[in-house]
Protein backbone atom coordinates (compact mmCIF):
# COMPACT_ATOMS: atom_id res chain seq x y z
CA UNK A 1 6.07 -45.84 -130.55
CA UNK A 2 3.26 -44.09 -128.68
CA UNK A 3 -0.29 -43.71 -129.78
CA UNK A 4 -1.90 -40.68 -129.33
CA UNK A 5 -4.03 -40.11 -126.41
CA UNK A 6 -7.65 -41.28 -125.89
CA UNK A 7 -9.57 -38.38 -126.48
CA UNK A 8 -7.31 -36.77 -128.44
CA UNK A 9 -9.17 -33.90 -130.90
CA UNK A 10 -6.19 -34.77 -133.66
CA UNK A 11 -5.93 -30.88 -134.07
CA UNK A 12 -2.86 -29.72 -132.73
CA UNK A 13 -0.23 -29.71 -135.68
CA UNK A 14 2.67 -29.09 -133.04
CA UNK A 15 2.87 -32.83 -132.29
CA UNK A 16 4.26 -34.91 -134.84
CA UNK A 17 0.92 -37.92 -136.29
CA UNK A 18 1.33 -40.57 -138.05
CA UNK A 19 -0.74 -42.16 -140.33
CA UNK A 20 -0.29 -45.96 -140.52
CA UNK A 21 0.67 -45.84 -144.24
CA UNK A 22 3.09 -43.21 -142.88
CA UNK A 23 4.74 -45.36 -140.35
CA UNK A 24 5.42 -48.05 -142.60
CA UNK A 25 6.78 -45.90 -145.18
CA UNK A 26 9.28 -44.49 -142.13
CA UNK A 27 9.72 -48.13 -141.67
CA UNK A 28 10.67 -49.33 -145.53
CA UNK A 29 13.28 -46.21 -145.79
CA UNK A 30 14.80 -46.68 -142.45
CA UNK A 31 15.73 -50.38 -143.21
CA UNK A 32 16.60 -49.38 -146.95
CA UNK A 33 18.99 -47.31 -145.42
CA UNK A 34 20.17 -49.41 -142.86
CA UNK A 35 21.26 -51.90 -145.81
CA UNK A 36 23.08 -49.63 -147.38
CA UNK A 37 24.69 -48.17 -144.52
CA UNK A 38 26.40 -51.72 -143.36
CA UNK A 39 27.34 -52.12 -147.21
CA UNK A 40 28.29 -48.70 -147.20
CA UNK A 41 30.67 -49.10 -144.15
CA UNK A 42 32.26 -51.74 -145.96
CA UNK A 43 33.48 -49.74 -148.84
CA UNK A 44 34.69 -46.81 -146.44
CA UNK A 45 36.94 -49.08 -144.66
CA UNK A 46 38.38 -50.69 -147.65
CA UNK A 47 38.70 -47.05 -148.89
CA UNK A 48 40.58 -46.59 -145.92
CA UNK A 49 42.90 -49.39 -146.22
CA UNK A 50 43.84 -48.60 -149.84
CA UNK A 51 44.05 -44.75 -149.34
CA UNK A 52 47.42 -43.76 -150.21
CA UNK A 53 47.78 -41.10 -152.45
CA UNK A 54 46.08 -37.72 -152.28
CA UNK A 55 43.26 -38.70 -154.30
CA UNK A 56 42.63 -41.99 -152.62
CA UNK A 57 41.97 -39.66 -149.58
CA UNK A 58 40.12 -37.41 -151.58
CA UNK A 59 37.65 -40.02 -152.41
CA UNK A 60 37.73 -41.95 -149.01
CA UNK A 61 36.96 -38.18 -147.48
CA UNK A 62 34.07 -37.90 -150.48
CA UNK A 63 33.07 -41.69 -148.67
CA UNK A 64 33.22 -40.41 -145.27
CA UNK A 65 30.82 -37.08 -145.99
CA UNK A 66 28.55 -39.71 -147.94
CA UNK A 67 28.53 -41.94 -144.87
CA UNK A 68 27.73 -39.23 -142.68
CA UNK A 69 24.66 -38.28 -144.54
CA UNK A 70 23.18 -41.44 -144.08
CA UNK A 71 23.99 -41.49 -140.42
CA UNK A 72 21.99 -38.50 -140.12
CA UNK A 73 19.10 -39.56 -142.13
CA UNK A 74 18.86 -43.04 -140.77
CA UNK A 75 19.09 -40.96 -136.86
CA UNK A 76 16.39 -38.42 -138.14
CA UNK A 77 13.96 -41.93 -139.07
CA UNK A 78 14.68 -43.28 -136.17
CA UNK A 79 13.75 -40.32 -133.61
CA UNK A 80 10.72 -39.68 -136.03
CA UNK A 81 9.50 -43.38 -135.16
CA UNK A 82 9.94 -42.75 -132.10
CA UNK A 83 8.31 -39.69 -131.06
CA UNK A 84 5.47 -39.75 -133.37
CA UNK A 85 1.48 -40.74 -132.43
CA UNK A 86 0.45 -42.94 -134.76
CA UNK A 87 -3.00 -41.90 -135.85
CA UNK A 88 -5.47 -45.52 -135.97
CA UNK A 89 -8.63 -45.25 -138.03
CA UNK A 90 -10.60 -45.90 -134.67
CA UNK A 91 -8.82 -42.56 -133.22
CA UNK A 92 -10.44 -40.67 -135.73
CA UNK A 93 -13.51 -38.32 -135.11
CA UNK A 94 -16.82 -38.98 -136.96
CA UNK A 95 -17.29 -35.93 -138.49
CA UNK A 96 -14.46 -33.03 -139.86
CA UNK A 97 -11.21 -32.57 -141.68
CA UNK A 98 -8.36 -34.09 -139.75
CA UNK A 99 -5.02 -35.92 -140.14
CA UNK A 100 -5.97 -39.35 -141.71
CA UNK A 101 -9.01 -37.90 -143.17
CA UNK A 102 -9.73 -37.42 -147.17
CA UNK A 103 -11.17 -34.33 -148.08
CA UNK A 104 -12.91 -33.23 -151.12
CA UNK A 105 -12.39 -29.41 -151.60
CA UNK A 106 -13.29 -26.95 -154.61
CA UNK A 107 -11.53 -24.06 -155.67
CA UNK A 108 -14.07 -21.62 -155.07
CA UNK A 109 -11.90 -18.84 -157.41
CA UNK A 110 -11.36 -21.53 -160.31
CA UNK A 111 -14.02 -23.93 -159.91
CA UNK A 112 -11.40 -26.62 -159.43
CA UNK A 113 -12.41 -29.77 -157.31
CA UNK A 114 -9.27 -31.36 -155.48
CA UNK A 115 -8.90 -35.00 -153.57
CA UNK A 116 -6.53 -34.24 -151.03
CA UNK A 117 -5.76 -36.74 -147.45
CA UNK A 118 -4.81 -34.81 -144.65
CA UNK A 119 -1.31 -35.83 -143.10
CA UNK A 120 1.75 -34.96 -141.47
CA UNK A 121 4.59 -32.85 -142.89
CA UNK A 122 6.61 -36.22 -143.31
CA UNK A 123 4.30 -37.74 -145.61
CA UNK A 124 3.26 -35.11 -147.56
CA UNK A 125 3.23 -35.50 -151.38
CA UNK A 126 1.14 -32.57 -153.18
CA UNK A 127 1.79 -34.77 -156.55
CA UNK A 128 0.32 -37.96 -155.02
CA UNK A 129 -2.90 -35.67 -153.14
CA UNK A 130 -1.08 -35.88 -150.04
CA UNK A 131 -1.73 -32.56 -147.96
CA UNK A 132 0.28 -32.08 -145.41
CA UNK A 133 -1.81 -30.37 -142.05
CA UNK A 134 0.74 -28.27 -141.97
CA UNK A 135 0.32 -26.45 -144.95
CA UNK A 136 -1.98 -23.15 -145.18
CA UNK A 137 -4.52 -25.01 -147.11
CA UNK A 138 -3.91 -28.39 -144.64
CA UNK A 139 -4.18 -25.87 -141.68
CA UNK A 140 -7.53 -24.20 -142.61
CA UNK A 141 -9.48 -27.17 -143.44
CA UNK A 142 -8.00 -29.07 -140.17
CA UNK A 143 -11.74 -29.36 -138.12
CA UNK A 144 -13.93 -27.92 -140.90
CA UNK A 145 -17.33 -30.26 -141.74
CA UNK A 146 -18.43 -30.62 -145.23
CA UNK A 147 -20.33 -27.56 -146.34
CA UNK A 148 -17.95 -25.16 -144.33
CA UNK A 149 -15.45 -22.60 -146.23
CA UNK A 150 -12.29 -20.89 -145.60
CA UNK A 151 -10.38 -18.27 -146.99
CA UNK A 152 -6.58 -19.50 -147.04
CA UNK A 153 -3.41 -17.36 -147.54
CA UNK A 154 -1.74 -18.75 -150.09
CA UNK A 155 2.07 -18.31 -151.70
CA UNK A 156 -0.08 -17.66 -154.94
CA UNK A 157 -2.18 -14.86 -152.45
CA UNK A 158 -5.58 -15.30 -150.88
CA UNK A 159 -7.92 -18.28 -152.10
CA UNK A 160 -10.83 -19.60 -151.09
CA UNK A 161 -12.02 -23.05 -150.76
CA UNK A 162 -15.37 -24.94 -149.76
CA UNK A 163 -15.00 -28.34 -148.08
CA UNK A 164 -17.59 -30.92 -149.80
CA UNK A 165 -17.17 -34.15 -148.00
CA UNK A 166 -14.49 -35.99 -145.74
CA UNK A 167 -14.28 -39.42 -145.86
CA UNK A 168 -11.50 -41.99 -143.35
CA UNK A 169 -9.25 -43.38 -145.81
């Protein structure tokens, strides 16, 4: 795994960052899945062995498209671990909105405050205030400073939003 580059400005949401939460939740899938793959490869070669009728090769075929699934999930993991910068606390600039920031944003047009951390499309979770940089919102605050406000378009249609503070997390 490489780290991204001294002197990196973090901006650029073309390259695929990793926060080290992120990483290690890459990490806790991947070998989730490997268990179940090797257990899973078990039962599709029994299958396979015991497949004699039509619908014994219905359900070892049902077995194989499973399998395959988890081939490709466990393959998409492991290229993401290994292509990905993972961002270090240390990396991260003093000031502005980046991946592996927190960011404290209002609403302007409903007066709502939000908590969100800034991070990559693969750990994004709007439910758990996990913003990924990649988003419209996640795009306009990347390397905005408390005070600063953007107008975002938005699914729901233009909205506008004042940063109030960015914190590491």
């Amino acid at each position: 795994m490489r780290r991204a580059p001294a002197g990196a400005t973090l901006k650029a949401v073309d390259q695929q960052y990793l926060t080290p939460e992120g990483k290690q939740q890459i990490e806790q899938e991947l070998a989730r899945l490997r268990a179940a793959h090797t257990e899973s490869e078990g039962r599709l070669s029994d299958s396979m062995l015991l497949a004699g009728d039509a619908g014994d090769v219905g359900e070892y075929l049902d077995k194989q498209r499973d399998q395959d699934l988890l081939d490709r999930r466990i393959e998409l993991l492991e290229e993401r671990l290994a292509t990905a910068h993972v961002i270090e606390p240390d990396e991260l600039p003093r000031a502005g909105a980046v991946i592996g920031t927190a960011t404290d944003v209002e609403d302007l047009d409903t007066g709502v405050h939000s908590h969100f951390e800034l991070v990559s499309s693969a750990e994004s979770n709007l439910a758990r205030g996990r913003l990924s940089v990649e988003s419209p919102v996640g795009r306009a605050l990347v390397g905005r400073r408390p005070g600063d406000t953007v107008e975002v378009l938005t699914p729901k249609g233009r909205r506008h939003f004042k940063l109030l503070a960015v914190q590491r997390y």
